[in-house]
PDB file of N, CA and C in Angstrom:
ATOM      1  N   UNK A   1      41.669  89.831 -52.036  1.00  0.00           N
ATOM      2  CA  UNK A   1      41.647  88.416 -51.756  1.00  0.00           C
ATOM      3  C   UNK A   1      42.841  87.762 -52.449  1.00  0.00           C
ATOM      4  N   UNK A   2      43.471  87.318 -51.712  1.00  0.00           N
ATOM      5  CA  UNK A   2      44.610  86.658 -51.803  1.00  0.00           C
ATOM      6  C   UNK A   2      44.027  85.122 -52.506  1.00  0.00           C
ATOM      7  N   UNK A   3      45.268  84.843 -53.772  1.00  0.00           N
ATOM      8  CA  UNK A   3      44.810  83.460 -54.872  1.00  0.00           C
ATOM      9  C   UNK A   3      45.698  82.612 -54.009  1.00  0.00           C
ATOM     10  N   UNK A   4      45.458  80.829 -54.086  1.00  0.00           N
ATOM     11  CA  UNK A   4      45.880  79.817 -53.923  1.00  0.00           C
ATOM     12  C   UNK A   4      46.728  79.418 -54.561  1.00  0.00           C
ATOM     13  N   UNK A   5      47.965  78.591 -55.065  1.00  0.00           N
ATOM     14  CA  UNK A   5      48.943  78.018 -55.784  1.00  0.00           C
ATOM     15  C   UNK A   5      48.956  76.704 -55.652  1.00  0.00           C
ATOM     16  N   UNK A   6      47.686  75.887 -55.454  1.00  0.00           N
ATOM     17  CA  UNK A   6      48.432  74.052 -55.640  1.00  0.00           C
ATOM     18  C   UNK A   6      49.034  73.904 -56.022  1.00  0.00           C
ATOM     19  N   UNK A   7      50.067  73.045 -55.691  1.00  0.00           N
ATOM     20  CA  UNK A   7      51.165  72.399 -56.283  1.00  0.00           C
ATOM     21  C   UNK A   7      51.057  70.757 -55.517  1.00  0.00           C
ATOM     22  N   UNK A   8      50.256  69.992 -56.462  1.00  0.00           N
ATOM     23  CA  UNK A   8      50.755  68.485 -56.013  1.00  0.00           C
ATOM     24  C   UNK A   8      52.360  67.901 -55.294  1.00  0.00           C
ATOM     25  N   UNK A   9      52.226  67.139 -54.748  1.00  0.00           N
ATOM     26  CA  UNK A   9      53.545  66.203 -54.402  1.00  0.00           C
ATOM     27  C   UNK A   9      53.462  65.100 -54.015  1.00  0.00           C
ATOM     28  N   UNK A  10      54.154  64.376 -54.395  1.00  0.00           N
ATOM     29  CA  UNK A  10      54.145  62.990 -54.779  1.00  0.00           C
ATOM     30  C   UNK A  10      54.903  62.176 -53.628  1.00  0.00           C
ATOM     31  N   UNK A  11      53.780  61.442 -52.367  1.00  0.00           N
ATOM     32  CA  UNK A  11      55.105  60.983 -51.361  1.00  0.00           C
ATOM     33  C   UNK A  11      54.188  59.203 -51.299  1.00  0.00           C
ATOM     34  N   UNK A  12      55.463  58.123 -51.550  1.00  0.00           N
ATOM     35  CA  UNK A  12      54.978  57.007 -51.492  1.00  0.00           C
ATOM     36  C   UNK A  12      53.788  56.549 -50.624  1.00  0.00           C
ATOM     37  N   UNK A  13      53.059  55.831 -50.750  1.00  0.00           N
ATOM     38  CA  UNK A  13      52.175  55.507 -49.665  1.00  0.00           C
ATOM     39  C   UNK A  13      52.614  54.912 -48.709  1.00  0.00           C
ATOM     40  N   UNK A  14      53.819  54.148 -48.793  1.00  0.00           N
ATOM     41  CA  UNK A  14      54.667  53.110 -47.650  1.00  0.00           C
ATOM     42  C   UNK A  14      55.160  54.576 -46.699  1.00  0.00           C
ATOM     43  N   UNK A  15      55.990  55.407 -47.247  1.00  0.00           N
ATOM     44  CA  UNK A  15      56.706  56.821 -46.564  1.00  0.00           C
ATOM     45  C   UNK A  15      55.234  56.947 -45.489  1.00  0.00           C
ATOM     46  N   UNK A  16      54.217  57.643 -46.152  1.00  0.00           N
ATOM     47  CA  UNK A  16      53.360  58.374 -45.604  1.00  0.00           C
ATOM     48  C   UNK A  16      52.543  57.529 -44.410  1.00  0.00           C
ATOM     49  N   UNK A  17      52.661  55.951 -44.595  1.00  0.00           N
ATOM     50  CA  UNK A  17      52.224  55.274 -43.740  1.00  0.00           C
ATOM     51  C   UNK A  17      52.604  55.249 -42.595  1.00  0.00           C
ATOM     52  N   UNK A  18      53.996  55.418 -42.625  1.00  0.00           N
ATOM     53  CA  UNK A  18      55.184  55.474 -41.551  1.00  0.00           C
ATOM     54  C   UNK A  18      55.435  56.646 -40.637  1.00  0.00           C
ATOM     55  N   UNK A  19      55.294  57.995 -41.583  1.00  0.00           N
ATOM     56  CA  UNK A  19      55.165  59.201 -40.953  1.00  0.00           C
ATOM     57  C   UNK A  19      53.478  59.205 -39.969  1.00  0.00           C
ATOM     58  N   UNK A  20      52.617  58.828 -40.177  1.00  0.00           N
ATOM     59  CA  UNK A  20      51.403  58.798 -39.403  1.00  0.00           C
ATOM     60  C   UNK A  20      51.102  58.072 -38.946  1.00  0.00           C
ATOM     61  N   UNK A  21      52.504  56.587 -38.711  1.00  0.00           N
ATOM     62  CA  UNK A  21      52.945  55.695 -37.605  1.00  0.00           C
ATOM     63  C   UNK A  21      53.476  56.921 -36.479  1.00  0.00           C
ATOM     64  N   UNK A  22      54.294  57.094 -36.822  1.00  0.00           N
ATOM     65  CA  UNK A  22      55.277  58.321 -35.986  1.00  0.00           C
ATOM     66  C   UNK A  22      54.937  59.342 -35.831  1.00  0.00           C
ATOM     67  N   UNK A  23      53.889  60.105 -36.263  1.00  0.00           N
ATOM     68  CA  UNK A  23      53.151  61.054 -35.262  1.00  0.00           C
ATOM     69  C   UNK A  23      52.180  60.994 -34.443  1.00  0.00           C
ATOM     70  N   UNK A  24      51.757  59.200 -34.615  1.00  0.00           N
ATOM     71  CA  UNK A  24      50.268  58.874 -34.057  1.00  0.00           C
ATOM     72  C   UNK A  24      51.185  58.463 -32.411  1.00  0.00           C
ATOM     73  N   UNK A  25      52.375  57.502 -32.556  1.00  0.00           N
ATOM     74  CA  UNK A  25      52.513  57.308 -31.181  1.00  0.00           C
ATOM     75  C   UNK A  25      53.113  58.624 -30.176  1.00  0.00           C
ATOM     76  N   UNK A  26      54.317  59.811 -31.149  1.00  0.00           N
ATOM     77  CA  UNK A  26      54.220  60.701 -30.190  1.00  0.00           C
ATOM     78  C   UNK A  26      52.843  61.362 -29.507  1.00  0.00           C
ATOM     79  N   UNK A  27      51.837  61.282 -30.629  1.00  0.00           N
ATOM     80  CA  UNK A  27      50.638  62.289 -29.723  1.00  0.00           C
ATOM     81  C   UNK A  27      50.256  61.171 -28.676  1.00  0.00           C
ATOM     82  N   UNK A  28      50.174  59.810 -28.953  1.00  0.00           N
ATOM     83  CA  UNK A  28      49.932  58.775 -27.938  1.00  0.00           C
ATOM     84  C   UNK A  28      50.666  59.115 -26.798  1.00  0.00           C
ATOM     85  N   UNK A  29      51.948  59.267 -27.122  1.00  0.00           N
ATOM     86  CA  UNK A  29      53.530  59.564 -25.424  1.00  0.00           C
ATOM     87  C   UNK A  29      53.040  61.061 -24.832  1.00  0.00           C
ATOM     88  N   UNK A  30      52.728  62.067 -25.675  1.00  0.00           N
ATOM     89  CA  UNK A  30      52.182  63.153 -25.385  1.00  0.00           C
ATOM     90  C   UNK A  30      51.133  62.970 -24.688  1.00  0.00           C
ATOM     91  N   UNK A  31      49.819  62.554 -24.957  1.00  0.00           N
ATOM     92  CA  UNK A  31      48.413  62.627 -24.256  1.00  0.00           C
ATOM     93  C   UNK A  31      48.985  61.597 -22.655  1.00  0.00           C
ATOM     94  N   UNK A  32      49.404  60.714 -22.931  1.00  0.00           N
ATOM     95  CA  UNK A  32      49.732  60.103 -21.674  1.00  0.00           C
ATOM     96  C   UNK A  32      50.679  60.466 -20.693  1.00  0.00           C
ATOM     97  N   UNK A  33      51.368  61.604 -20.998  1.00  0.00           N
ATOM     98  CA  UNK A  33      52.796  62.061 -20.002  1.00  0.00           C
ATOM     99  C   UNK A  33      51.748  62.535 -19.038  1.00  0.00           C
ATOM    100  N   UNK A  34      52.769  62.756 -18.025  1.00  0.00           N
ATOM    101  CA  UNK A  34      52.631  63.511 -16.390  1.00  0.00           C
ATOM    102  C   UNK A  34      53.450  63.906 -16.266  1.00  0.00           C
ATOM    103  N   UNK A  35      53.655  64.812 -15.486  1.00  0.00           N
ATOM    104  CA  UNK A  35      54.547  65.620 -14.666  1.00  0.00           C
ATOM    105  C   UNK A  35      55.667  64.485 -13.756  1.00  0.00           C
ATOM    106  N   UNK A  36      56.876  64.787 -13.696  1.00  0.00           N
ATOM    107  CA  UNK A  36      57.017  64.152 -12.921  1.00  0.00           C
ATOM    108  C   UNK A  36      57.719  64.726 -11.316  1.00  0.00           C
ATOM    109  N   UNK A  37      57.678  63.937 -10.434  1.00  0.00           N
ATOM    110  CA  UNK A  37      57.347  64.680  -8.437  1.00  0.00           C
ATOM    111  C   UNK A  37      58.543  65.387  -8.374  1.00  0.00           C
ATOM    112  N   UNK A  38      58.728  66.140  -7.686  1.00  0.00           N
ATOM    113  CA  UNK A  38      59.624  66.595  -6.974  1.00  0.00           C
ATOM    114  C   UNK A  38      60.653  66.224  -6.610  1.00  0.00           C
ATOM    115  N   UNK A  39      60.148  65.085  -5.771  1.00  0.00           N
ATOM    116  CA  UNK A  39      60.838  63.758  -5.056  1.00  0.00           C
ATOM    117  C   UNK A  39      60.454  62.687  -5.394  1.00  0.00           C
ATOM    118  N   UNK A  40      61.037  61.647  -6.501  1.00  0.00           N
ATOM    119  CA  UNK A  40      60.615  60.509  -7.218  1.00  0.00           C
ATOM    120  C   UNK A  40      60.954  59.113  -6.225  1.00  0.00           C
ATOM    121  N   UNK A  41      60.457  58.637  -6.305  1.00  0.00           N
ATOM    122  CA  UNK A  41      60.903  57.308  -5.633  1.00  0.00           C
ATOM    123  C   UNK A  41      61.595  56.768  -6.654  1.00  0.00           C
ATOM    124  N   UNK A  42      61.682  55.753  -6.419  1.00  0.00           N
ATOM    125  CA  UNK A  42      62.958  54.264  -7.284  1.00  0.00           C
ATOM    126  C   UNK A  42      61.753  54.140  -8.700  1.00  0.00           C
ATOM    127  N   UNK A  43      60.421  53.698  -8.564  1.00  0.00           N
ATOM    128  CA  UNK A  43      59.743  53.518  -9.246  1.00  0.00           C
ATOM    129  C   UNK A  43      59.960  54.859 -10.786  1.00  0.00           C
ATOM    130  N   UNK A  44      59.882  56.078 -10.243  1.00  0.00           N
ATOM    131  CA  UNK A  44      59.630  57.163 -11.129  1.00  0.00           C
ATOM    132  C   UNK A  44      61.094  57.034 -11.878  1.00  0.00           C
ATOM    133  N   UNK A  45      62.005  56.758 -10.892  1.00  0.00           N
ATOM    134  CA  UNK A  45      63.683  57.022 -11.678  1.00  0.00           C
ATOM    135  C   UNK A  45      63.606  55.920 -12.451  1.00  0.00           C
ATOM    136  N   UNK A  46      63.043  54.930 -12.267  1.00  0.00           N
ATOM    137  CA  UNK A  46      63.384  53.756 -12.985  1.00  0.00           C
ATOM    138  C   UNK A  46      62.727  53.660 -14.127  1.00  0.00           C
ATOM    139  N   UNK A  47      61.334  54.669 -14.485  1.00  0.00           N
ATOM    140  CA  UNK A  47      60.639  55.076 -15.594  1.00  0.00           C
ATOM    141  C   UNK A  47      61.120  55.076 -17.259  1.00  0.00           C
ATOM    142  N   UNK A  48      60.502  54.694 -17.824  1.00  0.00           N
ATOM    143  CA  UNK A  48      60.932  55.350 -18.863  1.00  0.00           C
ATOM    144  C   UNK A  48      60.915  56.929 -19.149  1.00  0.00           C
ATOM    145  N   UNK A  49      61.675  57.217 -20.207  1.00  0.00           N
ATOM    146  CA  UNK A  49      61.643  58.381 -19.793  1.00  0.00           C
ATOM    147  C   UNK A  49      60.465  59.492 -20.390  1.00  0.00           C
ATOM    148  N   UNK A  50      59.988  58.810 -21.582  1.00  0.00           N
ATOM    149  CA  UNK A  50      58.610  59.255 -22.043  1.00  0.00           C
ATOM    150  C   UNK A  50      57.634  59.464 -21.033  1.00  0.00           C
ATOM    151  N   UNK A  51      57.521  58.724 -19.623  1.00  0.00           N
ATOM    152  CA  UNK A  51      56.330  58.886 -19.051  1.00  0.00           C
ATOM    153  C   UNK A  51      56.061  60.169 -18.532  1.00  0.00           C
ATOM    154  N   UNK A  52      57.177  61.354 -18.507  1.00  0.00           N
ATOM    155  CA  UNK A  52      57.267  62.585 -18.167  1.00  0.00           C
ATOM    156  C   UNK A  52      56.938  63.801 -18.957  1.00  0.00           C
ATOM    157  N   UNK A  53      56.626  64.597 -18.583  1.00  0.00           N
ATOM    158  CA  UNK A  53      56.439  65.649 -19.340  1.00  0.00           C
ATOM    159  C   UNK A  53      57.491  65.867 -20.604  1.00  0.00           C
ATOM    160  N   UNK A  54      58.774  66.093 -19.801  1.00  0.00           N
ATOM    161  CA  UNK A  54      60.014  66.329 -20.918  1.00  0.00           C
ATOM    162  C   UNK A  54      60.449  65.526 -21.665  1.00  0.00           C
ATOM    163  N   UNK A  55      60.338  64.001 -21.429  1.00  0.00           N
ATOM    164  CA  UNK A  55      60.878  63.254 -21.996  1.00  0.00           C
ATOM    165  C   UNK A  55      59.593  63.254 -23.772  1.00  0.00           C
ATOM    166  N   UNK A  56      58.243  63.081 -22.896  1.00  0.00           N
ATOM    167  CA  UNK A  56      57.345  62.953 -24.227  1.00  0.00           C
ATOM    168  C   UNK A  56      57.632  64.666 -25.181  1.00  0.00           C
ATOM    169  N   UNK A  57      58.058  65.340 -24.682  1.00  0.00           N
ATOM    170  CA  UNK A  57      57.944  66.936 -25.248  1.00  0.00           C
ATOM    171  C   UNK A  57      59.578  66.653 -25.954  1.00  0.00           C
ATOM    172  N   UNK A  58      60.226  65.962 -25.778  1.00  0.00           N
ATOM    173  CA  UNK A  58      61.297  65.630 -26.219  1.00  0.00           C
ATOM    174  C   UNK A  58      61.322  64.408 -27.377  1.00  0.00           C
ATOM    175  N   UNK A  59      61.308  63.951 -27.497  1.00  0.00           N
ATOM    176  CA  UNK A  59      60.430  62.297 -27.771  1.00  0.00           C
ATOM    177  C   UNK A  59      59.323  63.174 -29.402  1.00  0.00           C
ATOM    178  N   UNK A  60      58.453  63.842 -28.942  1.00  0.00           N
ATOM    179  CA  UNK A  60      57.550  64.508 -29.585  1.00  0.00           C
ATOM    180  C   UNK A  60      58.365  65.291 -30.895  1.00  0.00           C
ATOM    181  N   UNK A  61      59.310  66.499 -30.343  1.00  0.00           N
ATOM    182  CA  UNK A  61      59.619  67.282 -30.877  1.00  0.00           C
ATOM    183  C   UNK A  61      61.140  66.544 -31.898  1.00  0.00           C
ATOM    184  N   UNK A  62      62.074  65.386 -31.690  1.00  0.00           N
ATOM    185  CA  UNK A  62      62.573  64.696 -32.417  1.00  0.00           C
ATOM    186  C   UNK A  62      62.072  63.916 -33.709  1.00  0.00           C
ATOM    187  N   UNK A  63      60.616  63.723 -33.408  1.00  0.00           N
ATOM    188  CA  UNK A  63      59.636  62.976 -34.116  1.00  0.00           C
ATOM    189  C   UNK A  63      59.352  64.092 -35.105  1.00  0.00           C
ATOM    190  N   UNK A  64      58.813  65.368 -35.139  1.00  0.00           N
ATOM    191  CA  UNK A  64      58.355  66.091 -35.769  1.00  0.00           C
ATOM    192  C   UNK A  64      59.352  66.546 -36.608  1.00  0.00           C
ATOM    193  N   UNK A  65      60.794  66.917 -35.820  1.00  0.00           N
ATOM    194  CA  UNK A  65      61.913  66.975 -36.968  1.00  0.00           C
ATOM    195  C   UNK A  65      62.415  65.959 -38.051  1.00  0.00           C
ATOM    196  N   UNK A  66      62.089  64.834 -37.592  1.00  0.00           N
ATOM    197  CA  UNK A  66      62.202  63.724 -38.923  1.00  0.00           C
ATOM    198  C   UNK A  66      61.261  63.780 -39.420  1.00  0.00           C
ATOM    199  N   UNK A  67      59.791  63.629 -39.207  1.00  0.00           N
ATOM    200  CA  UNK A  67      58.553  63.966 -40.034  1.00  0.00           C
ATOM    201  C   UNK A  67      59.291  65.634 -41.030  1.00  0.00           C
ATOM    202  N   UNK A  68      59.723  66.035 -40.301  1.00  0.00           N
ATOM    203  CA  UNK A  68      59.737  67.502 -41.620  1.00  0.00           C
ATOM    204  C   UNK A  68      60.935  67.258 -42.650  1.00  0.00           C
ATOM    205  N   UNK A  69      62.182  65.960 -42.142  1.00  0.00           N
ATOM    206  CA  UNK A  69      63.183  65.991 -43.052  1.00  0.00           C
ATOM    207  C   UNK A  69      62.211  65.162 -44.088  1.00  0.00           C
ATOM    208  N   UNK A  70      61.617  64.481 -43.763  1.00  0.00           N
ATOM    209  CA  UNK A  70      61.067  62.867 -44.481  1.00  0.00           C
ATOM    210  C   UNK A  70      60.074  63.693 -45.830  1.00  0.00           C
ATOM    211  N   UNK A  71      59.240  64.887 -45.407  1.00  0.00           N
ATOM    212  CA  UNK A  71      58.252  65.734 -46.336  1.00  0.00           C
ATOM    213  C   UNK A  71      59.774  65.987 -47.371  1.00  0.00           C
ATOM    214  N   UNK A  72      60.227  66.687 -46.527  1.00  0.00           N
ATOM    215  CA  UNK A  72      61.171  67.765 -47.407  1.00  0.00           C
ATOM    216  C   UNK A  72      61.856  67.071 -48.542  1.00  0.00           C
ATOM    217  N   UNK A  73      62.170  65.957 -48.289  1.00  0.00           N
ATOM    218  CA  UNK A  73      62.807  65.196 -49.308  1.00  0.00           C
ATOM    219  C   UNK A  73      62.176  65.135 -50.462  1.00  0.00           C
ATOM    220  N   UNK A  74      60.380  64.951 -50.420  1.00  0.00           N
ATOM    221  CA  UNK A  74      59.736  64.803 -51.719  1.00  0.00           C
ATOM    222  C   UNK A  74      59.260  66.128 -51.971  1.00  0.00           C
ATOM    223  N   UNK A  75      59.641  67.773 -51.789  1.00  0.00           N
ATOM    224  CA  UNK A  75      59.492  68.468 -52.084  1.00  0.00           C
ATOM    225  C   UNK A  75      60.207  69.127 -53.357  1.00  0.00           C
ATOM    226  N   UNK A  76      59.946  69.406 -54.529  1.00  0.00           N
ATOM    227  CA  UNK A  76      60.901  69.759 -55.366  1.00  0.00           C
ATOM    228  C   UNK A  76      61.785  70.837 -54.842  1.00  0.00           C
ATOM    229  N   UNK A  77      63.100  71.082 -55.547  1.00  0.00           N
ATOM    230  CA  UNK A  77      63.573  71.955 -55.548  1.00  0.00           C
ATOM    231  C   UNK A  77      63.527  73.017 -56.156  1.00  0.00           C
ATOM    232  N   UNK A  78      63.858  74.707 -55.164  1.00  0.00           N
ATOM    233  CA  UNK A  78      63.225  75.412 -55.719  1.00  0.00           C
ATOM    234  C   UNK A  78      64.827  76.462 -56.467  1.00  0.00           C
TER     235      UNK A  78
END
């Protein structure tokens, strides 16, 4: 059986408020995307671009890379 290592870290409450601002609306752009047609009309092109699969999977995955710079910062160095 493998032992545990806690190690506390210390991230402002304002930071942490902000980061679970910014992962709450990508999963929001995420749960709401669609696919988008084949053949879009004016309406779909004129979309934002979150309303699509790629754009929220894009959108999503930019979000998660600043969420990991934003941790990393209050991580000590090793």
């Amino acid at each position: 059986m493998s032992e545990f290592n806690f190690e506390m870290v210390s991230i402002p409450r304002v930071q942490l408020d902000q980061i679970l601002i910014q992962m709450q609306r990508a999963e929001g752009i995420c749960r709401k995307a669609r696919p988008a047609s084949r053949h879009p009309d004016r309406e779909e092109l004129m979309a934002e671009p979150t309303t699509f699969y790629s754009g929220a999977s894009g959108y999503a995955g930019a979000t998660m890379r600043d969420v990991i710079q934003q941790i990393e910062t209050y991580l000590p160095l090793q």
